[in-house]
C-alpha atoms as a PDB file:
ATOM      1  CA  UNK A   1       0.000   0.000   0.000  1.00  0.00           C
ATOM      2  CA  UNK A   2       1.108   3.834  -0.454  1.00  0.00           C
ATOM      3  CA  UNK A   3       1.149   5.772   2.184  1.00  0.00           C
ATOM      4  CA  UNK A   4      -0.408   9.483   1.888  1.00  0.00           C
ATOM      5  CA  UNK A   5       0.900  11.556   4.108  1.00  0.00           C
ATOM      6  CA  UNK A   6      -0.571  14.896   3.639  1.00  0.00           C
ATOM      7  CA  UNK A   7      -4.281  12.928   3.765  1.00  0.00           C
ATOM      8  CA  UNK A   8      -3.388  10.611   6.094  1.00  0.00           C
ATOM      9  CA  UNK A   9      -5.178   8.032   4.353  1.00  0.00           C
ATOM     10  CA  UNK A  10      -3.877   4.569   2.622  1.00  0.00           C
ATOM     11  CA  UNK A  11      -4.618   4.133  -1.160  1.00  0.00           C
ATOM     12  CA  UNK A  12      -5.007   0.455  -2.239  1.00  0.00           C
ATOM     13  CA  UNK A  13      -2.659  -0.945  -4.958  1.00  0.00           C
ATOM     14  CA  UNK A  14      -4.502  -3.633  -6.445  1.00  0.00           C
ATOM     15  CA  UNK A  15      -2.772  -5.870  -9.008  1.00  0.00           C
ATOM     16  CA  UNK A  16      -4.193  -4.256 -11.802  1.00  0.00           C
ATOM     17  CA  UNK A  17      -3.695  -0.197 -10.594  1.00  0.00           C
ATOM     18  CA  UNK A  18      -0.016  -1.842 -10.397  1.00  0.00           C
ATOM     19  CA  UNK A  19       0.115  -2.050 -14.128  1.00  0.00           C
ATOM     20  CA  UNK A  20      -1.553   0.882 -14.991  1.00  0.00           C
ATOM     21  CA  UNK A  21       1.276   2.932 -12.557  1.00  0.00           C
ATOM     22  CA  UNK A  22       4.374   0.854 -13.508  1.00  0.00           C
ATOM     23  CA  UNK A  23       3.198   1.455 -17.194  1.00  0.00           C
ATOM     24  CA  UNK A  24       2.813   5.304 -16.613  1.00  0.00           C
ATOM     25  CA  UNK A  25       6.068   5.196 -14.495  1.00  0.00           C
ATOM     26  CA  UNK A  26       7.582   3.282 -17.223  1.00  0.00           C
ATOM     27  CA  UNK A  27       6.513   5.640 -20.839  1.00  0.00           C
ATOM     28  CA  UNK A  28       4.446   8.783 -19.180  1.00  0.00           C
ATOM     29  CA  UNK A  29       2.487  10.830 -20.934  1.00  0.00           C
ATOM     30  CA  UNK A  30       0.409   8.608 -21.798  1.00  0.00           C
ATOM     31  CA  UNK A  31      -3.854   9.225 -22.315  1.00  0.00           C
ATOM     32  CA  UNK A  32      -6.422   6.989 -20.939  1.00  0.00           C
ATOM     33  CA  UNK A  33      -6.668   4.901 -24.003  1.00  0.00           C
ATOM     34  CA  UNK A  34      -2.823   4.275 -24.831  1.00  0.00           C
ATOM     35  CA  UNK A  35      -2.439   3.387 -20.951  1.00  0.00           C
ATOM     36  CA  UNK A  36      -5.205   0.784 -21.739  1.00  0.00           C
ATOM     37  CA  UNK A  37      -3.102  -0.541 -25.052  1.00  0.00           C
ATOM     38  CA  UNK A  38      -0.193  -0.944 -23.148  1.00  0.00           C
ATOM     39  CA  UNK A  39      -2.137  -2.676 -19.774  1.00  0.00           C
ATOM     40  CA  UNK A  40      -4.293  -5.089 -22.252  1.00  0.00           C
ATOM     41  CA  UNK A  41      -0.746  -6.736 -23.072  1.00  0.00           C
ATOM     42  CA  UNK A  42      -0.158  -7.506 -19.534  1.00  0.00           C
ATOM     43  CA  UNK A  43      -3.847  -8.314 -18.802  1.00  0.00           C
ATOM     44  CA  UNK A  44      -5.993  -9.032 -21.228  1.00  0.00           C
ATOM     45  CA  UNK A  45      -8.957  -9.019 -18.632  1.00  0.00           C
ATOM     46  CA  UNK A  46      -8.563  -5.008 -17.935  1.00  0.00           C
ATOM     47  CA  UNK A  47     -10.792  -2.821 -18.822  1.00  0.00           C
ATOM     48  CA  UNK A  48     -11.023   0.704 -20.087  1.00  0.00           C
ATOM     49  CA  UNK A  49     -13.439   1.901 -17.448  1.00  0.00           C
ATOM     50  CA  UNK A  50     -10.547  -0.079 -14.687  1.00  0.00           C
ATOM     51  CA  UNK A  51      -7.936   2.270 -16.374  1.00  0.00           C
ATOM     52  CA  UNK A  52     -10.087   5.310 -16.301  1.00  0.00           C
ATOM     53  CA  UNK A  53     -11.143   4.614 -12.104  1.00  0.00           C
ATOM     54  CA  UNK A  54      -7.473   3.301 -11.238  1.00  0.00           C
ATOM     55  CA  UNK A  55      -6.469   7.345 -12.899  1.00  0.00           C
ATOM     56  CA  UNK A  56      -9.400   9.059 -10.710  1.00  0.00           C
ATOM     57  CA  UNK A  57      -7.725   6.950  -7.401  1.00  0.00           C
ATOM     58  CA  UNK A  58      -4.506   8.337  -8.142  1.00  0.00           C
ATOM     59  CA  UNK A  59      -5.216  11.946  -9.330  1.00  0.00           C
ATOM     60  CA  UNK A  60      -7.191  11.876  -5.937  1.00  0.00           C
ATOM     61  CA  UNK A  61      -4.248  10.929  -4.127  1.00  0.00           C
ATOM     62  CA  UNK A  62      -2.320  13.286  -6.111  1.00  0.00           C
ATOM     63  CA  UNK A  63      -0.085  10.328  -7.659  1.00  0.00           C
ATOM     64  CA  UNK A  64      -0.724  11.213 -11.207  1.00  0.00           C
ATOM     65  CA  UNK A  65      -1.270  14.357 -12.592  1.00  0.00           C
ATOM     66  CA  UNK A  66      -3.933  14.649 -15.313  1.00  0.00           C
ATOM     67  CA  UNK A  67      -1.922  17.375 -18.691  1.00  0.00           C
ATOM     68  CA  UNK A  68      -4.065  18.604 -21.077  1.00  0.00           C
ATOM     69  CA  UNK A  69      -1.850  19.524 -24.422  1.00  0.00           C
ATOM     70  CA  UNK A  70      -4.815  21.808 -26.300  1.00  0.00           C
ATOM     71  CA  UNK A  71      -6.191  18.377 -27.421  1.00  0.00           C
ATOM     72  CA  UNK A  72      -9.780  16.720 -26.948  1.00  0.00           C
ATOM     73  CA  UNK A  73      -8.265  14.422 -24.441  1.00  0.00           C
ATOM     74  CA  UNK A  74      -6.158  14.612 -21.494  1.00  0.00           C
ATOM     75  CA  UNK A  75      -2.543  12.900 -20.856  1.00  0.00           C
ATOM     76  CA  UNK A  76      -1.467  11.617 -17.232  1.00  0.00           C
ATOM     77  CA  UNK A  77       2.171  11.370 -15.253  1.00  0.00           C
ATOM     78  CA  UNK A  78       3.117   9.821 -12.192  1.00  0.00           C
ATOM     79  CA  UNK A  79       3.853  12.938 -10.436  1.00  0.00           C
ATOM     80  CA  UNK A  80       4.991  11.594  -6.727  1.00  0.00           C
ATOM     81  CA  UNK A  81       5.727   8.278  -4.897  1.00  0.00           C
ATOM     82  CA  UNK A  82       5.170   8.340  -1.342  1.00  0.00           C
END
């Protein structure tokens, strides 16, 4: 589990939110949907909607920080490891 200090809460790292942030740790920059490309190779069993909840956890936690580069879709970064 991470540890969020500031919140003083726990964030749960399931197996799957594992891939998705060793993937964005890993290549960065990366938008929902190419972060789902690259996560269906490791687990064919993820889902899109997985990918897009797993980003909400970690924005929340402030983990991943959700870019928007003047395009119709964002891009997210791991932004801290606590």
């Amino acid at each position: 589990m991470i540890k969020i200090d500031e919140r003083k809460e726990t964030l749960k790292i399931t197996r799957r939110r594992k891939i998705i942030l060793d993937i964005l740790k890993k290549h960065g920059h990366l938008d929902a949907y190419e972060l789902f490309e690259h996560a269906k190779k490791i687990d064919s069993r993820i889902s899109l909607s997985t990918v897009y909840r797993a980003l909400a956890h970690f924005k929340k936690s402030k983990i991943v920080a959700e870019r928007s580069f003047g395009e119709n879709h964002s891009h997210y970064e791991v932004v801290s490891m606590v």
